[in-house]
Protein backbone atom coordinates (compact mmCIF):
# COMPACT_ATOMS: atom_id res chain seq x y z
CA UNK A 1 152.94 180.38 -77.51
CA UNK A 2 150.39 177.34 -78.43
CA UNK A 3 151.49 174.32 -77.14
CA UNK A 4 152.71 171.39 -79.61
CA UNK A 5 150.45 168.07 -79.53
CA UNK A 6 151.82 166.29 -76.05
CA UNK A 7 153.82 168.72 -74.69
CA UNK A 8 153.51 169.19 -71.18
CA UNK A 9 151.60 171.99 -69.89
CA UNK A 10 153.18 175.27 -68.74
CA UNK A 11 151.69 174.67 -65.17
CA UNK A 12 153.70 171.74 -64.72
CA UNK A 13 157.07 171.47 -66.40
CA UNK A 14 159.50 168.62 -66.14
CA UNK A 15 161.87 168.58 -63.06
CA UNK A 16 164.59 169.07 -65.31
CA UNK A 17 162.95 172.74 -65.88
CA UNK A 18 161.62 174.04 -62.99
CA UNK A 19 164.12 172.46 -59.88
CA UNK A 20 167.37 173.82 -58.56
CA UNK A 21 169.95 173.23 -60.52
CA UNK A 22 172.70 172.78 -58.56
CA UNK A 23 170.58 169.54 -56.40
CA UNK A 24 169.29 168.55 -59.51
CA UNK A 25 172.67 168.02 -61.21
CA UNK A 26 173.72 166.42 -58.08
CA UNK A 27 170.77 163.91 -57.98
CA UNK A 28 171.43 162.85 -61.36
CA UNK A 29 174.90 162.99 -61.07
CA UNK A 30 175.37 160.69 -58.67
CA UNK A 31 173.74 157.71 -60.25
CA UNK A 32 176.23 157.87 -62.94
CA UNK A 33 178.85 158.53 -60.50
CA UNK A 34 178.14 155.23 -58.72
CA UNK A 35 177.95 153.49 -61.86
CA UNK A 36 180.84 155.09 -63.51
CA UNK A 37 183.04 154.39 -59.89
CA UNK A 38 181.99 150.44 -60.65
CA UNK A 39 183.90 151.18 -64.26
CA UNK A 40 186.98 152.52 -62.67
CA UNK A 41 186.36 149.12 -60.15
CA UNK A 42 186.23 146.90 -63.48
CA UNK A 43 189.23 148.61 -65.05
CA UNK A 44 191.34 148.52 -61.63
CA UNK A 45 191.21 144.92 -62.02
CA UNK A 46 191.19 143.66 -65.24
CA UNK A 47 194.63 145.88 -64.68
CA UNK A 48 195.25 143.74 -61.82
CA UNK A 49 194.42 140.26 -63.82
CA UNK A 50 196.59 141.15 -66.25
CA UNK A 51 199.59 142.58 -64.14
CA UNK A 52 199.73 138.58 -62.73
CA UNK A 53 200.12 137.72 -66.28
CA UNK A 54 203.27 139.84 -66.69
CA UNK A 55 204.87 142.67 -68.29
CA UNK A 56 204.71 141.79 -71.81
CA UNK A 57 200.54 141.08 -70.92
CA UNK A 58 200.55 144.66 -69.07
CA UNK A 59 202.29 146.23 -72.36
CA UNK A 60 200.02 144.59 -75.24
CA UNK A 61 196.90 145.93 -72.90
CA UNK A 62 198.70 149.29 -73.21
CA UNK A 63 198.48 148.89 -76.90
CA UNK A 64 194.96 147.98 -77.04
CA UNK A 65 193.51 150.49 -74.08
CA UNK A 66 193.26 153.41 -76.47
CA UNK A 67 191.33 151.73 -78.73
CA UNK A 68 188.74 150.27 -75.91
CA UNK A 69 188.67 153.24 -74.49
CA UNK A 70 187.33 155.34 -78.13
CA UNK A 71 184.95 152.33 -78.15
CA UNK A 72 183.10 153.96 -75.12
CA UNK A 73 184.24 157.51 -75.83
CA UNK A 74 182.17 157.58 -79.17
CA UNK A 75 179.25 155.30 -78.14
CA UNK A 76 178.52 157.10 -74.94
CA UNK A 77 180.31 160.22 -74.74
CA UNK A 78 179.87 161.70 -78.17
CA UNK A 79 177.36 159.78 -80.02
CA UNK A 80 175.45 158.62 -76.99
CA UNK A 81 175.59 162.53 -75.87
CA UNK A 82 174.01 163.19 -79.19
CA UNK A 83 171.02 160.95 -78.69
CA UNK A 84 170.46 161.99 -75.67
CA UNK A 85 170.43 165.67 -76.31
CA UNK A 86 167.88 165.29 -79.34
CA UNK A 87 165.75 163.05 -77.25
CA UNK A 88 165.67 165.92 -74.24
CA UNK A 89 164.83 168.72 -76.96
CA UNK A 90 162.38 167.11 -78.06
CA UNK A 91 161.06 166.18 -74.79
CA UNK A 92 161.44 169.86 -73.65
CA UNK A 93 159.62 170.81 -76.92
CA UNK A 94 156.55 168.59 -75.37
CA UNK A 95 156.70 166.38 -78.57
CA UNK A 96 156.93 163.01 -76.90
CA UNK A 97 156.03 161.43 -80.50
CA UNK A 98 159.24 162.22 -81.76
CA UNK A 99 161.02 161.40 -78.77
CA UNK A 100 160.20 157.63 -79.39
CA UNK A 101 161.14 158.27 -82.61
CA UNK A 102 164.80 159.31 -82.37
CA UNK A 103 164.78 156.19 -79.73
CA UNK A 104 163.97 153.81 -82.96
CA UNK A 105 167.11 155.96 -85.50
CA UNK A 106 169.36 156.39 -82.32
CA UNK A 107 169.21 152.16 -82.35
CA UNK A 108 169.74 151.71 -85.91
CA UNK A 109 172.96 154.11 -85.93
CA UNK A 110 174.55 152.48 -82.69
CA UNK A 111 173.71 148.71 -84.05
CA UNK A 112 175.12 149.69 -88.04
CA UNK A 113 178.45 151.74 -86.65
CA UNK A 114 179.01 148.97 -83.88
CA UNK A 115 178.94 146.59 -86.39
CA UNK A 116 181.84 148.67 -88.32
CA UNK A 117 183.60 148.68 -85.41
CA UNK A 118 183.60 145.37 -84.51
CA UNK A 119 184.63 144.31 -88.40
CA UNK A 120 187.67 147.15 -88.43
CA UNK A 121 189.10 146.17 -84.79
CA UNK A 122 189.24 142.36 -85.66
CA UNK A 123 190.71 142.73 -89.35
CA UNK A 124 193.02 145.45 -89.05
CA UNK A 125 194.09 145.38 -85.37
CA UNK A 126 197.27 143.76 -85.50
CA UNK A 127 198.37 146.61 -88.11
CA UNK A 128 197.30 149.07 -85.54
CA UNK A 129 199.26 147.73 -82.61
CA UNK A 130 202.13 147.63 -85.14
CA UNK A 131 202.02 150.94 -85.70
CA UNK A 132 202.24 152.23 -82.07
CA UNK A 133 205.73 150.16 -81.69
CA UNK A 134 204.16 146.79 -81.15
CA UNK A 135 206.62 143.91 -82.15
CA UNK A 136 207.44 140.37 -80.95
CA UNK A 137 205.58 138.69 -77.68
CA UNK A 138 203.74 141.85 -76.95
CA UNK A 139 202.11 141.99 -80.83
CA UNK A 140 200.89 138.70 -80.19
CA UNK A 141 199.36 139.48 -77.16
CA UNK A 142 197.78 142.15 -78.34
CA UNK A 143 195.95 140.94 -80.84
CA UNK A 144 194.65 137.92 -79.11
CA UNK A 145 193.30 139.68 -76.60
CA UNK A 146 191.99 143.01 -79.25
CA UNK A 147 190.52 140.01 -81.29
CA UNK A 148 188.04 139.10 -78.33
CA UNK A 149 187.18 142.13 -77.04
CA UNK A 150 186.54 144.32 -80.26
CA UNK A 151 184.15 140.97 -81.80
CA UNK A 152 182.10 142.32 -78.95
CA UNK A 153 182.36 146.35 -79.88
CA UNK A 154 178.61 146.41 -81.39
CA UNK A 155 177.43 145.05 -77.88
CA UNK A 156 179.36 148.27 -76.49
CA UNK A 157 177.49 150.83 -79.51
CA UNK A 158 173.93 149.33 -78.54
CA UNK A 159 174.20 149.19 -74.52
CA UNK A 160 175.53 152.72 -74.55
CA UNK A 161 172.78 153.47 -77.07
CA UNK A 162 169.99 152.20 -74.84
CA UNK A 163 171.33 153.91 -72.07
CA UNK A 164 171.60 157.20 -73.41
CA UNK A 165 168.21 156.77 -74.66
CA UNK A 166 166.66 156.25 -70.85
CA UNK A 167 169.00 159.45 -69.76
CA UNK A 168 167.57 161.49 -72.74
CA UNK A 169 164.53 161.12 -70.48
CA UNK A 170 165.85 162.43 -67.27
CA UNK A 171 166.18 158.53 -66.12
CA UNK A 172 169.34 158.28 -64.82
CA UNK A 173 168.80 155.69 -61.91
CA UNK A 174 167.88 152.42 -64.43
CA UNK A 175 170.80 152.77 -67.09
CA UNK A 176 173.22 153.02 -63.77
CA UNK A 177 171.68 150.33 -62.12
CA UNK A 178 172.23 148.52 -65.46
CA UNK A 179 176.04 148.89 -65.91
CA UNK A 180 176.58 148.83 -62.16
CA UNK A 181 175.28 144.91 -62.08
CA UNK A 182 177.05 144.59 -65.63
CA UNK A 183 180.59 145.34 -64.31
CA UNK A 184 179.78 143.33 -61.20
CA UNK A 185 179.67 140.09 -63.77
CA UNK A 186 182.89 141.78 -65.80
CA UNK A 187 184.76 141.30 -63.25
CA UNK A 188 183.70 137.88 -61.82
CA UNK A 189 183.22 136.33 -65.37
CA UNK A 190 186.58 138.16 -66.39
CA UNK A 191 188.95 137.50 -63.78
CA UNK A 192 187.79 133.82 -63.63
CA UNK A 193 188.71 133.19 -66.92
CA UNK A 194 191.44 135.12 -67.16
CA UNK A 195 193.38 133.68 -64.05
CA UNK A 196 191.03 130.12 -64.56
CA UNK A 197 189.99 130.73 -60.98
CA UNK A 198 188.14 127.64 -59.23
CA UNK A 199 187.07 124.89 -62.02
CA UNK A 200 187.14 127.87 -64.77
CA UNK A 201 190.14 127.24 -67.61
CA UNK A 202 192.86 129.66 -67.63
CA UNK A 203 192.34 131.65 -71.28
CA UNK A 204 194.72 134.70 -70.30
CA UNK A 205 194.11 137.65 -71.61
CA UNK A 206 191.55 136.80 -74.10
CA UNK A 207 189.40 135.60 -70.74
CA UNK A 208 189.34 138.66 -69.62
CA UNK A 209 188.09 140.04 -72.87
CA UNK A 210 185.18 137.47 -72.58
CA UNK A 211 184.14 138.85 -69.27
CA UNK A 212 183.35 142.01 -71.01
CA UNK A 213 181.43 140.49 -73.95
CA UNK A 214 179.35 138.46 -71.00
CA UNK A 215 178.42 142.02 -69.42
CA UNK A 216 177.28 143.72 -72.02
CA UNK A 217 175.02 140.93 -73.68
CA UNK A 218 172.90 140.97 -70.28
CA UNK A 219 173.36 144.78 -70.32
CA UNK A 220 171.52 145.29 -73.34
CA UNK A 221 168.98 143.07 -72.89
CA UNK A 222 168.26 144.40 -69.93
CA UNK A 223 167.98 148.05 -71.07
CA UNK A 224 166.01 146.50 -74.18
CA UNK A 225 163.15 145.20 -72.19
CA UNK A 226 163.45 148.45 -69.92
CA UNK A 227 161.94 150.52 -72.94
CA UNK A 228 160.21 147.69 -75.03
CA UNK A 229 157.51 147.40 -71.84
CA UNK A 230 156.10 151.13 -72.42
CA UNK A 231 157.84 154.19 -70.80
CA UNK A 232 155.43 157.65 -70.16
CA UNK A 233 158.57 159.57 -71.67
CA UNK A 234 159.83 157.07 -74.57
CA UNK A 235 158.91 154.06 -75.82
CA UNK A 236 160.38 151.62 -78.24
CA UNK A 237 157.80 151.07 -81.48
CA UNK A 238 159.47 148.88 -83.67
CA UNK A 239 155.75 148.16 -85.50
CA UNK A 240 155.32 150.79 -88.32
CA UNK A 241 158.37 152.39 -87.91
CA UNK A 242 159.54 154.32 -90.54
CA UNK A 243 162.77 155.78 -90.80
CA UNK A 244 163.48 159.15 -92.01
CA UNK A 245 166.51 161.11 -92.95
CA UNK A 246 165.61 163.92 -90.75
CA UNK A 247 164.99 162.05 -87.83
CA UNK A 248 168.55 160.54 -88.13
CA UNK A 249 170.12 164.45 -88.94
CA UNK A 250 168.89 165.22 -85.57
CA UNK A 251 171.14 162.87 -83.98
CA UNK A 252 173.98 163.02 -86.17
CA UNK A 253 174.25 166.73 -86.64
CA UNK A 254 175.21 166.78 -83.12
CA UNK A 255 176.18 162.76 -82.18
CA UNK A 256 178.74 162.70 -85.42
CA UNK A 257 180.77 165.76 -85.04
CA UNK A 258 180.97 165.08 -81.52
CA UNK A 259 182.21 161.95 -82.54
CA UNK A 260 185.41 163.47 -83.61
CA UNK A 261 186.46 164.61 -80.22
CA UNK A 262 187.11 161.59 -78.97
CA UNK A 263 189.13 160.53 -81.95
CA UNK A 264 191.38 163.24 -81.69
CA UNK A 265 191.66 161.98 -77.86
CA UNK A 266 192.51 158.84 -78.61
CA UNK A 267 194.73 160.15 -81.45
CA UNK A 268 196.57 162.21 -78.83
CA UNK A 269 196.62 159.26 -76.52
CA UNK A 270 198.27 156.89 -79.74
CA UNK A 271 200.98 159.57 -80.37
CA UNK A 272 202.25 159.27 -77.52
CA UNK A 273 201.50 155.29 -77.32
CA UNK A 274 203.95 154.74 -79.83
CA UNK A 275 206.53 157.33 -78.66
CA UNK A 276 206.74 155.80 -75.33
CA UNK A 277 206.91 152.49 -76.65
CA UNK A 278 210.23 153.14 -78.40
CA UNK A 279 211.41 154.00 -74.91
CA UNK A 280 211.43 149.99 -73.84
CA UNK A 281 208.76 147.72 -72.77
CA UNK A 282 208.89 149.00 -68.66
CA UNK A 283 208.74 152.64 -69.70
CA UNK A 284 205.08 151.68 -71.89
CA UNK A 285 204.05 149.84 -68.87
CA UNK A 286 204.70 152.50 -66.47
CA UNK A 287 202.71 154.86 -69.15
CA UNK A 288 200.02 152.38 -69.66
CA UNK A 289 199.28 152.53 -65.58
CA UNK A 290 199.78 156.39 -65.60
CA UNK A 291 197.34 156.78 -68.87
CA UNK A 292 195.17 154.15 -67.46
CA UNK A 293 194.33 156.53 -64.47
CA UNK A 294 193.77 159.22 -67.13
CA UNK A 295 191.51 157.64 -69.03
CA UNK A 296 189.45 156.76 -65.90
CA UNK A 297 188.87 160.86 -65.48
CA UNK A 298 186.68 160.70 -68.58
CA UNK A 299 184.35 158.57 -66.47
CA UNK A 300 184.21 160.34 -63.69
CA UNK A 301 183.69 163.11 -65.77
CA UNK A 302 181.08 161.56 -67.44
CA UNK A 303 179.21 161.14 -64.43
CA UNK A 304 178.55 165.23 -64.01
CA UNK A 305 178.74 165.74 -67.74
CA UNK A 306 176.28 163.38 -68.60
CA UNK A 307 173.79 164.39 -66.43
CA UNK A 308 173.93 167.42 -67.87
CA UNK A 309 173.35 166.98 -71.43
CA UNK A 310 169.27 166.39 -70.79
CA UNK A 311 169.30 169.06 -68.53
CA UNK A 312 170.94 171.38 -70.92
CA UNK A 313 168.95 170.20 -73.50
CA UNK A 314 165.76 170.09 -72.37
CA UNK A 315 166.38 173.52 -71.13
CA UNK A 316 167.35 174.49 -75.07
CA UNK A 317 163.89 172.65 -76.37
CA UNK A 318 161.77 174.92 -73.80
CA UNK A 319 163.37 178.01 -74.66
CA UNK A 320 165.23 178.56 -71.48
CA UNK A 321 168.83 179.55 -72.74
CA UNK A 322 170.00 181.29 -69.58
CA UNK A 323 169.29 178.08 -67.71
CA UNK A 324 170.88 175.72 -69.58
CA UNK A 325 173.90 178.12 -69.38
CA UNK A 326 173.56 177.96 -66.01
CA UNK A 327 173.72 173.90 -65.85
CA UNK A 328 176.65 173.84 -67.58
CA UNK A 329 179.39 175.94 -65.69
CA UNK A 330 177.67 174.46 -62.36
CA UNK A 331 178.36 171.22 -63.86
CA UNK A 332 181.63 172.25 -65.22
CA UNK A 333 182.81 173.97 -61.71
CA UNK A 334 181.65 170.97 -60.19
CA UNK A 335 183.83 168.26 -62.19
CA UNK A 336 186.39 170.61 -61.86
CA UNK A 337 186.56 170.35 -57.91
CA UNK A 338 186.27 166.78 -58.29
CA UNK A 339 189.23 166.04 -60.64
CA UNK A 340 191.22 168.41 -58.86
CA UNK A 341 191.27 166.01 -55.38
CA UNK A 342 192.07 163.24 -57.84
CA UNK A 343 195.05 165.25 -59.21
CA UNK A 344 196.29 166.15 -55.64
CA UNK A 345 196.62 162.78 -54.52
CA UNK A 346 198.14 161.46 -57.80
CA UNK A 347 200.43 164.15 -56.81
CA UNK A 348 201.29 163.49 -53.39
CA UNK A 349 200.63 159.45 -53.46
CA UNK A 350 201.00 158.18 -56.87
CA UNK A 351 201.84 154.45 -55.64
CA UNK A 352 198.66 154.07 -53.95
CA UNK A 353 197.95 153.72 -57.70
CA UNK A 354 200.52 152.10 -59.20
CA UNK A 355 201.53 149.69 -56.96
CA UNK A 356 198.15 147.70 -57.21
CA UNK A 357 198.87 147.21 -60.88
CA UNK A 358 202.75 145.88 -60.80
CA UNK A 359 206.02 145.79 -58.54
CA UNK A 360 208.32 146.54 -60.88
CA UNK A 361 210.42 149.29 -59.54
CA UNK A 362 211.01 150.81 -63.25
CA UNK A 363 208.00 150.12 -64.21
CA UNK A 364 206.67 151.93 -60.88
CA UNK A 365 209.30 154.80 -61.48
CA UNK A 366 207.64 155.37 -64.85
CA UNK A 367 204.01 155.14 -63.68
CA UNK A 368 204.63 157.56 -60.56
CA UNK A 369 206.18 159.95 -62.89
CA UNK A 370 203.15 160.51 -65.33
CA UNK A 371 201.02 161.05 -62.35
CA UNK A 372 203.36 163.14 -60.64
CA UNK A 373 203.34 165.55 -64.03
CA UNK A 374 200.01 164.75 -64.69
CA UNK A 375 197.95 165.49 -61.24
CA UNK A 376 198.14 168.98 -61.29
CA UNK A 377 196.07 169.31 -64.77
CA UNK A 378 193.41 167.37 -63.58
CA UNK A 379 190.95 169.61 -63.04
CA UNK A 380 191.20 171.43 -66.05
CA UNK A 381 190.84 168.24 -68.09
CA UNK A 382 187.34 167.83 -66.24
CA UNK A 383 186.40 171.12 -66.56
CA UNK A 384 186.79 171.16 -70.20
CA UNK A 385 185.05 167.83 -70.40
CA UNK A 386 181.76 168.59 -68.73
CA UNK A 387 181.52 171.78 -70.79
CA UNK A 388 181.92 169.77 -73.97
CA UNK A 389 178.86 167.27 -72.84
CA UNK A 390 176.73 170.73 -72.29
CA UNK A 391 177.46 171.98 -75.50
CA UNK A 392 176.19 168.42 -76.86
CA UNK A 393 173.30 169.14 -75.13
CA UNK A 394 172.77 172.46 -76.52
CA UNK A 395 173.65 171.45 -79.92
CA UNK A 396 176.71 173.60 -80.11
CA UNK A 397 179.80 171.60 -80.10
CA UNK A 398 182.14 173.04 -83.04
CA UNK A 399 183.78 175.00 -80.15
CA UNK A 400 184.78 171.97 -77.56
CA UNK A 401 185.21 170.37 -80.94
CA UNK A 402 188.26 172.97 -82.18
CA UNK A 403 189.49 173.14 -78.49
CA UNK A 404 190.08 168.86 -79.27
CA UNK A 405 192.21 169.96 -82.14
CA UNK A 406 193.94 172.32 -80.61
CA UNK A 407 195.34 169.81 -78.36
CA UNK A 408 195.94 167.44 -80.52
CA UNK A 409 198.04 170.08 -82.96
CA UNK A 410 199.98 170.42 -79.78
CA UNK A 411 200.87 167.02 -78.65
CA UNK A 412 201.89 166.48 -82.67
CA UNK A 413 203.79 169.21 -83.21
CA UNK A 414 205.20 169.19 -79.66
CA UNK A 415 205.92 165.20 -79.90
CA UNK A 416 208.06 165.97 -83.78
CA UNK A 417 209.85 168.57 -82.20
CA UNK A 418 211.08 166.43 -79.47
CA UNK A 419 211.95 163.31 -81.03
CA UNK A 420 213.77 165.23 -83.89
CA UNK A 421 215.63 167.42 -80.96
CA UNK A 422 216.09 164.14 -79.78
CA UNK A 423 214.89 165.10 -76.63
CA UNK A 424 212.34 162.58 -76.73
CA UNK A 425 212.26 161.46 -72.91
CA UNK A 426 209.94 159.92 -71.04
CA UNK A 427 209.92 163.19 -68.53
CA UNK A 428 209.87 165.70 -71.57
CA UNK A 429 207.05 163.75 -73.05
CA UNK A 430 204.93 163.46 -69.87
CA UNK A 431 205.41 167.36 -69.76
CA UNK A 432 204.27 167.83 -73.07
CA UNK A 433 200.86 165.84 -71.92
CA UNK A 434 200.17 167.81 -69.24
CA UNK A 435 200.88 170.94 -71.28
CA UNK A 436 198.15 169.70 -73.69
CA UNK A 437 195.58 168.65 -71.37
CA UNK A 438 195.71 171.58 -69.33
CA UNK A 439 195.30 173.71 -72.95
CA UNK A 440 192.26 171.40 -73.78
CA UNK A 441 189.89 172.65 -70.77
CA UNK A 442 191.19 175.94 -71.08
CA UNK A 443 190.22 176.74 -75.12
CA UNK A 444 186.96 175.17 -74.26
CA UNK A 445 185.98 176.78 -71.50
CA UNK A 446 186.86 180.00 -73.60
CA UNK A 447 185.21 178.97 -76.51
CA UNK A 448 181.82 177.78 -74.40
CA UNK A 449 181.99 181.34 -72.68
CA UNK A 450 182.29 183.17 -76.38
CA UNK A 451 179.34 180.78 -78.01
CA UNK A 452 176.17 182.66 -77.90
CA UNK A 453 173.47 179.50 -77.35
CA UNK A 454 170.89 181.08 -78.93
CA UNK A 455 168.33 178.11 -79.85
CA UNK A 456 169.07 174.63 -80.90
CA UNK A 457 171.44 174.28 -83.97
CA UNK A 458 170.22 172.10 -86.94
């Protein structure tokens, strides 16, 4: 087979193609890992800054969390994944020319849909909070602090957009480094507004909202100048760029229909929002610790899964199907383990979580119960995840994709029956979440194992 104008030569292969996979997945994973623990860190205590403001303060965040968190899930999980797996084809291809092409379209999508983002989350938020059961003090709170933080969403599309760029590459170390400094200042620049520590005003919950818009300016610049200076992989050429339809189809055919996983996430997440909330403000607290440690799986997750997708697809672009097979149940086994000594202590220990976040004994009572029904699935859940970033890599996603919906068709149908059997309690419902979650890595790891990966999709 003739070799494509800058590809690299058969004798010498990128890492990514030639190295054990199994170390190699580990010395990319852990990078992200690192970086992704320093989220959890962030999360832990703006959690923390807000439990000192009260329960109505811990409630409204409960409200907004969903929404935050499908603020990362599409910019770096699904459509990130997406730009990163057509940057790694293309790499594995040899065509380093249209590499640092994608790099200029993958930009233009994350700063146009941020943008939309931002607009939606400030106009319409209070009618969203509404919706999940918000009402009185916690409304307002809400939407203070949703105002803040979601006027910085396109900051959130573009950082995550640089960053997957650099991992499309194989660079995992630089886009770590990145948002491991970039929570460091989230959480001083957060929690100093937010509790108006030293000569710093006390703002409350939108100062903690700040802290994050803070981060992620310096974030992007950061990764901006990273790949403005000249990279031997990808570079940035904004001179003479033209942009062309199928240069944004390669990232989109895979980045937007990954895009709806997350939704349906989040949608499963909002069900059961506003189902809990009609339980009484300590019950939606309790949840909003519980799901709080939930949501911080995806990271952690993210840390294996993400290291796959350019391992995976570079893999794909060179032809080598049964290896990128091969990445992803290593990477999916290896998530799994992880998550699974999560889920054990959540099981055994749940206030070693809770506790940080409120003393409350209902509210505690709540939050040790969702972890208690919760902990077991955890594995599972990161299973399923991992294999979903692989198939993002390989281009095939409609099957993690259907496995989403499945879960989601669960959570609805099982939430209607309950509340109309008026069985609706907060142990039934916690049941019916692990029930779903546990289905979720299950139908993908089934529908990964049935998917043929026989070259790149289009």
């Amino acid at each position: 087979m003739a070799l494509v104008q800058g590809a690299t030569p058969a004798s010498h292969p990128h890492p990514l193609l030639r190295d054990a996979i199994l170390p190699t997945l580990l010395s990319l994973s852990v990078p992200n890992m690192v970086a992704m623990g320093m989220a959890v860190l962030v999360a832990v205590a703006e959690t923390y800054y807000v439990g000192r403001l009260g329960t109505p303060a811990l409630a409204a965040m409960a409200l907004v969390f969903p929404f935050a968190m499908l603020t990362q899930m599409m910019s770096n999980g699904a459509m990130g994944s997406g730009v990163s797996s057509a940057i790694s084809r293309a790499l594995g291809a040899g065509d380093k020319d249209k590499a640092s092409a994608l790099a200029v379209h993958a930009i233009v999508i994350g700063g146009v849909v941020g943008l939309l983002y931002s607009l939606l989350f400030v106009l319409c938020g209070a009618v969203f909070y509404r919706w999940l059961g918000g009402q009185g003090e916690v409304l307002q709170i809400a939407t203070g602090f949703g105002s803040v933080l979601f006027s910085g969403a396109v900051l959130v599309w573009l950082c995550n957009t640089l960053a997957s760029v650099v991992r499309g590459t194989g660079n995992m170390q630089w886009p770590s480094a990145v948002i491991f400094g970039a929570s460091i200042v989230q959480i001083i620049v957060g929690g100093g507004l937010g509790l108006g520590i030293g000569p710093l005003p006390r703002w409350g919950m939108p100062g903690v909202a700040l802290g994050n818009i803070v981060a992620m300016v310096i974030a992007v610049a950061l990764l901006s100048w990273f790949l403005l200076r000249g990279q031997d992989k990808v570079a940035l050429r904004w001179r003479g760029a033209k942009l062309s339809w199928p240069m944004f189809q390669d990232i989109l055919c895979v980045g937007a229909f990954a895009c709806i996983s997350p939704v349906q996430t989040s949608l499963a997440a909002l069900i059961f929002t506003g189902m809990v909330a009609r339980l009484g403000p300590q019950a939606l607290a309790g949840y909003g610790i519980g799901q709080r440690l939930e949501f911080l799986l995806i990271p952690i997750a993210f840390g294996v899964g993400v290291a796959a997708v350019p391992m995976v697809g570079m893999a794909m672009g060179a032809g080598q199907v049964q290896r990128a097979r091969s990445v992803a149940w290593t990477g999916a086994w290896l998530a799994a383990g992880i998550l699974a000594v999560l889920g054990v202590l959540a099981l055994i220990w749940p206030n070693g979580w809770s506790s940080i976040f409120s003393q409350d004994a209902q509210v505690l009572a709540y939050a040790n119960l969702y972890l208690r029904t919760l902990g077991p699935v955890f594995g599972l859940f990161g299973m399923g995840l991992v294999l979903y970033f692989a198939s993002l890599g390989a281009g095939y996603v409609r099957g993690p994709v259907l496995a989403g919906s499945v879960r989601l068709l669960m959570v609805m149908a099982g939430g209607a029956w309950l509340a109309l059997g008026g069985s609706a309690s907060v142990q039934a419902l916690f049941i019916l979440s692990a029930a779903a979650m546990a289905l979720y890595g299950l139908c993908t790891a089934w529908s990964v194992w049935r998917t043929p990966w026989l070259q790149p999709q289009r």
